[in-house]
Protein backbone atom coordinates (compact mmCIF):
# COMPACT_ATOMS: atom_id res chain seq x y z
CA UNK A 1 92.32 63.36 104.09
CA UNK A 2 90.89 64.53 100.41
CA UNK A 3 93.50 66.28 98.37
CA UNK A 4 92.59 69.76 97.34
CA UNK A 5 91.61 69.89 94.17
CA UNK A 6 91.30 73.12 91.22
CA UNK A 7 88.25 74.03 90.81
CA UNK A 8 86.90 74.15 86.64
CA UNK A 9 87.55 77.78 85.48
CA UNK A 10 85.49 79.80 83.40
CA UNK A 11 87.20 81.00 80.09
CA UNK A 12 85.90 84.46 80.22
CA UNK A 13 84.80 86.97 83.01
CA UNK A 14 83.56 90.51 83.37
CA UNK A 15 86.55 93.27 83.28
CA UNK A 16 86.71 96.85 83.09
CA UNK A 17 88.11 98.27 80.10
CA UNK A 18 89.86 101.97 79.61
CA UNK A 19 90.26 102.11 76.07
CA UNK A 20 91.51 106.07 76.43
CA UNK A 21 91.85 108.47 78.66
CA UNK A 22 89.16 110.25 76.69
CA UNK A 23 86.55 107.88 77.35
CA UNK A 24 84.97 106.31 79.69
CA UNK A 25 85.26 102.63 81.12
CA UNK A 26 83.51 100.22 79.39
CA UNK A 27 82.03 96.83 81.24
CA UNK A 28 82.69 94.16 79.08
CA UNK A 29 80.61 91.00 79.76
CA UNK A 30 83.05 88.24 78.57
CA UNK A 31 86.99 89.20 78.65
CA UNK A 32 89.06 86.19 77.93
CA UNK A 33 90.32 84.76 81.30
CA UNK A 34 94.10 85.24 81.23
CA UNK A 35 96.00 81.98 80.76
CA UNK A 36 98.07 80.32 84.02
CA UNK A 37 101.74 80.98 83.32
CA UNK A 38 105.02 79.78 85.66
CA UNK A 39 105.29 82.40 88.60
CA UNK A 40 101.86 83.86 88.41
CA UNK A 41 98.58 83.11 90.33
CA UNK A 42 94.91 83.64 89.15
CA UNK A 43 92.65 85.33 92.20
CA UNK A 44 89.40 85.60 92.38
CA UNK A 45 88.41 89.03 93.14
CA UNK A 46 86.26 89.42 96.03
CA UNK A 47 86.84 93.80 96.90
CA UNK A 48 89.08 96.17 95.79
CA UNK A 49 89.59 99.50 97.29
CA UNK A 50 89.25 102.92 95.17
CA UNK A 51 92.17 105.11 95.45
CA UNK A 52 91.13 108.34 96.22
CA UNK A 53 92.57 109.43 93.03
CA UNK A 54 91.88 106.82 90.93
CA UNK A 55 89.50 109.28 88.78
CA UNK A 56 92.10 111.62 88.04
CA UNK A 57 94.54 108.97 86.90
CA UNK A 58 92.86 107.06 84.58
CA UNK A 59 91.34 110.66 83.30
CA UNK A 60 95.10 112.41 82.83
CA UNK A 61 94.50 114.76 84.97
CA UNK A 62 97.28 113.08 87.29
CA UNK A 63 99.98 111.76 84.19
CA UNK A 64 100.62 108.79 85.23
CA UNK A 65 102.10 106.58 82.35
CA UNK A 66 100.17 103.55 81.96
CA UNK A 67 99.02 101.49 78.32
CA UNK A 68 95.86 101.19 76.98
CA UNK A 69 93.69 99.47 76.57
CA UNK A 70 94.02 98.66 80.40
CA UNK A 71 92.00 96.92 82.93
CA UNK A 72 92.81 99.26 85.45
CA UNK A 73 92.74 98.67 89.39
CA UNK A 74 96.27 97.45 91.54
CA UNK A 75 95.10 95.81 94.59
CA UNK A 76 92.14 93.84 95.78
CA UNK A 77 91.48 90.78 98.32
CA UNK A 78 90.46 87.41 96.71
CA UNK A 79 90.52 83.65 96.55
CA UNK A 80 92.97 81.89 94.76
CA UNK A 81 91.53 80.36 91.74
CA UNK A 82 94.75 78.32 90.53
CA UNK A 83 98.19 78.59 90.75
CA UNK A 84 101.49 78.31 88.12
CA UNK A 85 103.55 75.07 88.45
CA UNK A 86 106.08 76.64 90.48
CA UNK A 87 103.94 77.87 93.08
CA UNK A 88 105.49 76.70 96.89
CA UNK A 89 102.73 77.92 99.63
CA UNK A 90 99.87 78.87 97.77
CA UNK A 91 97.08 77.05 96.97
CA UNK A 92 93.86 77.36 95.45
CA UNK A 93 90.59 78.28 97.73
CA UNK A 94 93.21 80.25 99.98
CA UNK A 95 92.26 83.73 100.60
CA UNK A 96 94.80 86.37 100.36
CA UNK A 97 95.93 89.93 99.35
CA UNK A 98 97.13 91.11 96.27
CA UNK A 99 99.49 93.69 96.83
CA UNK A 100 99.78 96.04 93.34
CA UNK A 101 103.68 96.90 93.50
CA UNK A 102 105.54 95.35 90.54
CA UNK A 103 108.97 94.67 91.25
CA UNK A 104 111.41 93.18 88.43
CA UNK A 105 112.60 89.99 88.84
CA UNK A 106 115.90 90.09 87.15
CA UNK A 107 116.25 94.12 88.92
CA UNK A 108 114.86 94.63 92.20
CA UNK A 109 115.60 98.45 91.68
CA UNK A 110 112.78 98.89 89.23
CA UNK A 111 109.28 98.80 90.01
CA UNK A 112 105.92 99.74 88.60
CA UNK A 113 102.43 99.45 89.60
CA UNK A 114 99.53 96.60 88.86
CA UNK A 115 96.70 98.21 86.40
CA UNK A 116 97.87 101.90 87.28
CA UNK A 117 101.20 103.17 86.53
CA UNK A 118 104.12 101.49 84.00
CA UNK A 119 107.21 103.00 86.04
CA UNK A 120 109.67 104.47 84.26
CA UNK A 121 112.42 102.51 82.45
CA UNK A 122 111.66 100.30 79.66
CA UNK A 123 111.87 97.14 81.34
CA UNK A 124 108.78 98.35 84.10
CA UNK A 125 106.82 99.62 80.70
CA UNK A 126 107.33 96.11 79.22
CA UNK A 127 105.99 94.08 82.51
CA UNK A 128 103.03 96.63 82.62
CA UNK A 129 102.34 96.45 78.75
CA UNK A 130 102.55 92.33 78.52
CA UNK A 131 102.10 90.16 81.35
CA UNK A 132 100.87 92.03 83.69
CA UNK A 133 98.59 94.28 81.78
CA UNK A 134 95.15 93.72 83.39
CA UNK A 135 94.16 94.72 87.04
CA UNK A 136 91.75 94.12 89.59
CA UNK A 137 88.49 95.42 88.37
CA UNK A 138 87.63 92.48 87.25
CA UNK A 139 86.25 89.16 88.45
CA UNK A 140 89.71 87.48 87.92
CA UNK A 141 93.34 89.12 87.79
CA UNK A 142 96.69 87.38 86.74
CA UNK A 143 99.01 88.38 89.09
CA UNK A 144 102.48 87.48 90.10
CA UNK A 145 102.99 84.84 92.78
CA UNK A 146 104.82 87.22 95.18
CA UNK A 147 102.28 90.06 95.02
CA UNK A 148 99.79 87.49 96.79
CA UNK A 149 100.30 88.05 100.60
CA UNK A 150 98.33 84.95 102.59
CA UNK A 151 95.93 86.19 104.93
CA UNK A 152 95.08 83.90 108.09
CA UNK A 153 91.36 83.89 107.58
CA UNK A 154 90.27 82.06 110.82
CA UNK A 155 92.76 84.45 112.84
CA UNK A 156 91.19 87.91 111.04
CA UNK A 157 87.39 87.16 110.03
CA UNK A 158 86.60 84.75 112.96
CA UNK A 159 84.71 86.44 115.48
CA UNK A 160 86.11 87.31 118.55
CA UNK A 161 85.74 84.71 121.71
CA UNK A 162 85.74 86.23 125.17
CA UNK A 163 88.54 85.28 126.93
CA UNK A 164 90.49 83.59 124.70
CA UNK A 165 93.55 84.73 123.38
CA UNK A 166 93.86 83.17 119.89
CA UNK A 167 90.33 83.91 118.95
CA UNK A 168 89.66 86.07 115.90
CA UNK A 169 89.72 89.44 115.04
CA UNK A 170 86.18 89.60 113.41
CA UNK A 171 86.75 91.88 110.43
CA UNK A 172 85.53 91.44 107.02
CA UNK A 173 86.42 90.80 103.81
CA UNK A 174 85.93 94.31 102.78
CA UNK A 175 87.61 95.54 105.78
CA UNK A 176 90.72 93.89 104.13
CA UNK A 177 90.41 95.39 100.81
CA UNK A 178 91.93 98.59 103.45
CA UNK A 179 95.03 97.07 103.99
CA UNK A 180 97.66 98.40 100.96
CA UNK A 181 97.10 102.22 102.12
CA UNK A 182 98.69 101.34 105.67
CA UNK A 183 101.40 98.85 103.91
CA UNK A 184 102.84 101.96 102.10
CA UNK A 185 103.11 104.68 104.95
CA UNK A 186 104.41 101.33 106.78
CA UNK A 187 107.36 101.23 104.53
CA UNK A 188 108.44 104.53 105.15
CA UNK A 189 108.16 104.48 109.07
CA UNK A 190 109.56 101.15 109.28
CA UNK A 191 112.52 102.86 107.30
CA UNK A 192 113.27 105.09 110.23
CA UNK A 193 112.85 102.84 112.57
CA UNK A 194 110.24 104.55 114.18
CA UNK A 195 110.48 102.72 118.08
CA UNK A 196 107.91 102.33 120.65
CA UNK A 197 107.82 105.59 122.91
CA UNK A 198 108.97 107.87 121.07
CA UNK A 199 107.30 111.30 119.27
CA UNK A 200 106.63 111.40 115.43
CA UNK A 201 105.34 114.46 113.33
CA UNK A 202 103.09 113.20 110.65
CA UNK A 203 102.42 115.82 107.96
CA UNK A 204 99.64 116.04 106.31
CA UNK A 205 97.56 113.84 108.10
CA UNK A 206 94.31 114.48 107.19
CA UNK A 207 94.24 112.51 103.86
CA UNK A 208 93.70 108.70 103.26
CA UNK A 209 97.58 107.49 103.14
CA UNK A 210 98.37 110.70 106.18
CA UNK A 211 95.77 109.41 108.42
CA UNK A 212 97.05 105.21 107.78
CA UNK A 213 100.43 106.53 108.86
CA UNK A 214 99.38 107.87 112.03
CA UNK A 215 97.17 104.52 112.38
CA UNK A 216 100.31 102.55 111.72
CA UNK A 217 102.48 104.70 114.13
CA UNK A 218 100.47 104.11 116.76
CA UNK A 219 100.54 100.82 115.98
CA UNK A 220 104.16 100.70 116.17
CA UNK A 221 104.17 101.84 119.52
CA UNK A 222 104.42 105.98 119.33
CA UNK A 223 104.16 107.40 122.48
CA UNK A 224 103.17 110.63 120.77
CA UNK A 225 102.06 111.38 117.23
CA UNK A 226 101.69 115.06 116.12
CA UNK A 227 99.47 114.69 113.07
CA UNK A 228 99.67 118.09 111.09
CA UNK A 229 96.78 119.43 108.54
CA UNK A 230 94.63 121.91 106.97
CA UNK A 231 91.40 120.55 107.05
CA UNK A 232 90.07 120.71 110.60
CA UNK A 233 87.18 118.58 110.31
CA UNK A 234 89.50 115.81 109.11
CA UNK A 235 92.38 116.78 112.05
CA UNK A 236 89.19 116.05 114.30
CA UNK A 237 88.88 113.03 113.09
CA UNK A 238 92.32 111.76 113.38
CA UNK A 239 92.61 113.00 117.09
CA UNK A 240 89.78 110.77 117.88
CA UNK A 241 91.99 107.38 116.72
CA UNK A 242 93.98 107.69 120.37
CA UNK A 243 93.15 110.68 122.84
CA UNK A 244 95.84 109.84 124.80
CA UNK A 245 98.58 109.71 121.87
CA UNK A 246 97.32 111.54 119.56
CA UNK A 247 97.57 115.48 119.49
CA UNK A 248 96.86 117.85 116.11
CA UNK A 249 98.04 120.80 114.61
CA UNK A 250 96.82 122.72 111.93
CA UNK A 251 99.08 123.30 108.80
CA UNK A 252 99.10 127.24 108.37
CA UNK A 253 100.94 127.16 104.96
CA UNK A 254 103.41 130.11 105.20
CA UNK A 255 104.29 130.36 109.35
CA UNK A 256 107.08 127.62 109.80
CA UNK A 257 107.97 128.94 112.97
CA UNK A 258 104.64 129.03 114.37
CA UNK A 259 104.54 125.51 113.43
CA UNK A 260 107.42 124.57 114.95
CA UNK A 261 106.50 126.56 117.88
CA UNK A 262 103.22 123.97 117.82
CA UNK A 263 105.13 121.06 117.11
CA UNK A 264 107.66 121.71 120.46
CA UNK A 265 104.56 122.59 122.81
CA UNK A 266 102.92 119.05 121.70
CA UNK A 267 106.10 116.94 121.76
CA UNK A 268 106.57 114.64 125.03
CA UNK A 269 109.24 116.32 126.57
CA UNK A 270 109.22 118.59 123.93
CA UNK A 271 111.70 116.33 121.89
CA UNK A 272 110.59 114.81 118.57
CA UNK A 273 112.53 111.89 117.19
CA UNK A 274 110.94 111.69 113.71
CA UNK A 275 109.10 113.27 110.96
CA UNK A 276 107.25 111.45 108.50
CA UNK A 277 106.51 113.44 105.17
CA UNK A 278 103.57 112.08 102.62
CA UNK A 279 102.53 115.51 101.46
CA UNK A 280 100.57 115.55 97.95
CA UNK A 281 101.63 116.77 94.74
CA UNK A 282 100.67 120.93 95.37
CA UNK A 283 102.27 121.16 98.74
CA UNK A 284 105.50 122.26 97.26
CA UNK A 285 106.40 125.56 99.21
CA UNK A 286 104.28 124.42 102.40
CA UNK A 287 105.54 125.80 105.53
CA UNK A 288 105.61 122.32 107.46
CA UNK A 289 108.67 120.76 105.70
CA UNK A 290 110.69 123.34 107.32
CA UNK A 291 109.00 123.49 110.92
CA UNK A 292 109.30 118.90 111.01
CA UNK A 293 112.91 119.31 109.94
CA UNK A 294 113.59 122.09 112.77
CA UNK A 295 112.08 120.03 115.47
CA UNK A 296 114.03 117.31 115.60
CA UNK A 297 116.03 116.02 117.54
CA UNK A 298 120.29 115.96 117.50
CA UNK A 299 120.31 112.22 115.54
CA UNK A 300 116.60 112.59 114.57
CA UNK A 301 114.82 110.75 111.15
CA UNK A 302 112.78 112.01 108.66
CA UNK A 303 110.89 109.82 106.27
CA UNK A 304 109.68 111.44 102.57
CA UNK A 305 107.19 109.57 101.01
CA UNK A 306 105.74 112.50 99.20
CA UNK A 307 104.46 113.24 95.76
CA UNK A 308 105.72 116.47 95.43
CA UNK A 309 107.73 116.40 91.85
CA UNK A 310 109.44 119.38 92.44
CA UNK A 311 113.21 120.98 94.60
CA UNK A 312 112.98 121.23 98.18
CA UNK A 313 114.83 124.27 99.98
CA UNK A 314 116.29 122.84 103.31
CA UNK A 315 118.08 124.07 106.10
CA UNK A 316 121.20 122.24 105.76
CA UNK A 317 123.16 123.70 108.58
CA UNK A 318 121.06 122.32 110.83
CA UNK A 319 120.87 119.41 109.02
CA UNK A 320 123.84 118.79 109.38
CA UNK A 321 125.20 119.43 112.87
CA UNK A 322 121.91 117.95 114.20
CA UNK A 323 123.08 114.75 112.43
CA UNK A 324 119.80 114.08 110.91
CA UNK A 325 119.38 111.59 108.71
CA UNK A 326 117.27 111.81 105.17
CA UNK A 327 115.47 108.76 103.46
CA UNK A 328 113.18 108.58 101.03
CA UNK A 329 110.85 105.68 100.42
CA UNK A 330 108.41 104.58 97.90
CA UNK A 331 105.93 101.76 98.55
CA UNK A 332 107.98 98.80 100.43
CA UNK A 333 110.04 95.84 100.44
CA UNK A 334 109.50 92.24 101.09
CA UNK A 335 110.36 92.93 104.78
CA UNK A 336 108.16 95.84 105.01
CA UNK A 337 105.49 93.31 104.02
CA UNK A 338 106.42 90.44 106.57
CA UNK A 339 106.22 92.76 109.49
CA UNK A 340 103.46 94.72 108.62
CA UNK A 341 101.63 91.68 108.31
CA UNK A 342 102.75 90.71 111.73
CA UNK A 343 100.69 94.26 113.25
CA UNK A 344 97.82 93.23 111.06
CA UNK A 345 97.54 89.27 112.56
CA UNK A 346 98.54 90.01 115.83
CA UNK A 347 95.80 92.90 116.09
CA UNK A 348 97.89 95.64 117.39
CA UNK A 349 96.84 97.33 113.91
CA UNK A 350 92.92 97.35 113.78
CA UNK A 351 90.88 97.65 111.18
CA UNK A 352 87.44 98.15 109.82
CA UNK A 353 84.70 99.76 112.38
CA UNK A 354 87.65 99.17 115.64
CA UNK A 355 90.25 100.69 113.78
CA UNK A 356 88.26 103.73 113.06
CA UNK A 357 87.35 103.09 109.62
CA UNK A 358 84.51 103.41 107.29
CA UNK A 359 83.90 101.80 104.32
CA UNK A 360 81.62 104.64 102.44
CA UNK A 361 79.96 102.69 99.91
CA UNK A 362 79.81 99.35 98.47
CA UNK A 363 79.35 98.98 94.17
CA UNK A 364 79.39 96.46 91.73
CA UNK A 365 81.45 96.93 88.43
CA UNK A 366 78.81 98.60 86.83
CA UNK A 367 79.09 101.41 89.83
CA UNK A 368 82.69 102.28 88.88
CA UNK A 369 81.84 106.31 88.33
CA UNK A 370 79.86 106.46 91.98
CA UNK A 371 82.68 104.38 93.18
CA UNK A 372 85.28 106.61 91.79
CA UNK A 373 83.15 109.83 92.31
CA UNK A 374 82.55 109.02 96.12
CA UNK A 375 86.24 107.58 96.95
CA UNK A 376 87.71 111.06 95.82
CA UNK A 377 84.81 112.99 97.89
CA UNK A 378 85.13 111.30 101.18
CA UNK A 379 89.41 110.33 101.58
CA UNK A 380 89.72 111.29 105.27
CA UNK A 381 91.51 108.86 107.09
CA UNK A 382 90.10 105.19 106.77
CA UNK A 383 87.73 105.88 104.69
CA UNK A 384 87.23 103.58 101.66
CA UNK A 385 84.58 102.94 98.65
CA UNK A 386 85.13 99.14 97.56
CA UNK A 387 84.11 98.04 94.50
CA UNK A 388 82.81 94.12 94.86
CA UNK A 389 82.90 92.16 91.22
């Protein structure tokens, strides 16, 4: 049998560059290649999927901290190009998934994000601003070795082989780039233990990360998911993931107990066991933290992954002699990662076209405003622009 052998690199490639908020990207045809260092892996990038609000961070109009110059993008799905001497599994030609969540080494508590956001503490500034400055819009991206995730390519691009149980999944490369958005919002239900059977409020739904979480709850094994929203057209859209399972309510803003009212009436048995919370930025003051609190259960979960930065009334009398319990989440841990991975290989989670997803438009690096443009007009649930070096 041939030993595998490292294919010759290139020494440059073609990046994106943000030199300042203020300005626009700039494609630059020949950016050094980043040197191979111990614990770090050089991918290939083959797609990486546009955050809906990519745009607005790398604008200012979200403030995320981040250094520039920058070559922005966190997560993508590539071919290993060559791996640091202390690499264990992975090995070049292998195709996996960079996951962008930067976790310190020496302080698990700290973390930061690849290309996009430089945490908070001066220890997640200095991993952002020196080794792991450049993202994934790029042909190549440095990356630690435990942000690759090995994908089983014959299991998930393999077509499908009628009556046979290990044959593959037939997805796509691109339909992989999808994968980080349900990783997150699998972080936080995997937190609660969300079990199969039971009933979970998801709230809002109708966005990109809302929508994977009631994808991943079904996934999980819900018997009933309540997905909650304002946009009807998108609520429509998520009901049609699993018309048995799935039931919608609209988000009225300001009439908690008609809400909660709502939530009851849809609930099997009229008992809810968990709500999951990933509400964006301006939904401070939204009526539907109060009705998914109310609902539950005596012992009931609540998950907030949300990106409201603001204080929360709650009703803690009922908070407390309901025994409920609290968490908050952002992103996931190793664990997270093992067993969403598991959903994603053994198929209960679908994705691409039989998962109910869309992949909107496909651009090269010289697309990057249509990309961006189009990924924050069309962020309904499963829906992804994918930007292919």
């Amino acid at each position: 049998m041939s030993t595998p052998t490292t294919p010759s690199l290139p020494t440059t490639h073609r990046a994106l560059l943000l030199t300042s908020r203020s300005s626009p990207l700039t494609l630059l045809p020949s950016h050094p290649l980043p040197p191979l260092t111990p614990g770090s892996a050089l991918i290939r990038v083959l797609a990486t999927h546009v955050i809906s609000y990519t745009r607005d961070v790398l604008s200012g109009a979200r403030p995320y901290p981040f250094p520039t110059p920058l070559v922005p993008g966190g997560m993508c799905v590539g071919r290993v190009a060559a791996v640091g001497p202390d690499a264990t599994t992975l090995s070049p030609g292998q195709l996996v998934y960079v996951q962008s969540f930067l976790v310190g080494r020496d302080n698990p508590d700290v973390g930061c994000m690849l290309g996009f956001f430089s945490g908070s503490t001066a220890g997640t500034r200095r991993m952002v601003e020196g080794e792991w400055r450049d993202g994934t819009l790029a042909e190549y991206v440095r990356v630690p070795l435990e942000n690759c995730v090995g994908l089983d390519e014959g299991r998930l691009l393999a077509q499908p082989e009628p009556g046979v149980g290990e044959g593959g999944l037939g997805y796509t490369v691109e339909d992989l780039a999808y994968l980080q958005t349900p990783m997150i919002v699998y972080g936080g239900l995997r937190d609660i233990e969300l079990r199969p059977g039971e009933t979970v409020v998801v709230a809002p739904a109708t966005g990109g990360f809302g929508g994977a979480a009631v994808q991943v709850a079904l996934a999980m094994g819900a018997g009933r998911v309540i997905a909650m929203g304002r946009n009807e057209e998108a609520l429509r859209r998520v009901g049609g993931l699993d018309g048995e399972r799935v039931r919608t309510l609209r988000i009225v803003g300001d009439d908690w107990e008609g809400e909660l009212a709502g939530i009851k009436a849809l609930a099997l048995g009229g008992v809810v066991d968990a709500f999951f919370d990933i509400s964006p930025p301006g939904a401070l003051g939204s009526s539907h933290f109060k009705a998914g609190i109310l609902a539950l259960r005596r012992n009931g979960r609540v998950s907030f992954m949300s990106g409201v930065r603001g204080d929360l009334p709650l009703p803690m009398s009922e908070i407390m002699h309901r025994n409920l319990k609290l968490r908050g989440k952002w992103m996931y841990d190793r664990e997270d990662i093992q067993g969403f991975m598991k959903l994603v290989h053994s198929g209960l989670l679908k994705l691409g076209a039989q998962g109910g997803n869309e992949i909107t438009g496909r651009f090269g690096l010289e697309g990057w405003k249509e990309a961006f443009d189009l990924a924050a007009e069309k962020a309904q649930v499963g829906q992804m622009a994918v930007i292919v070096p």
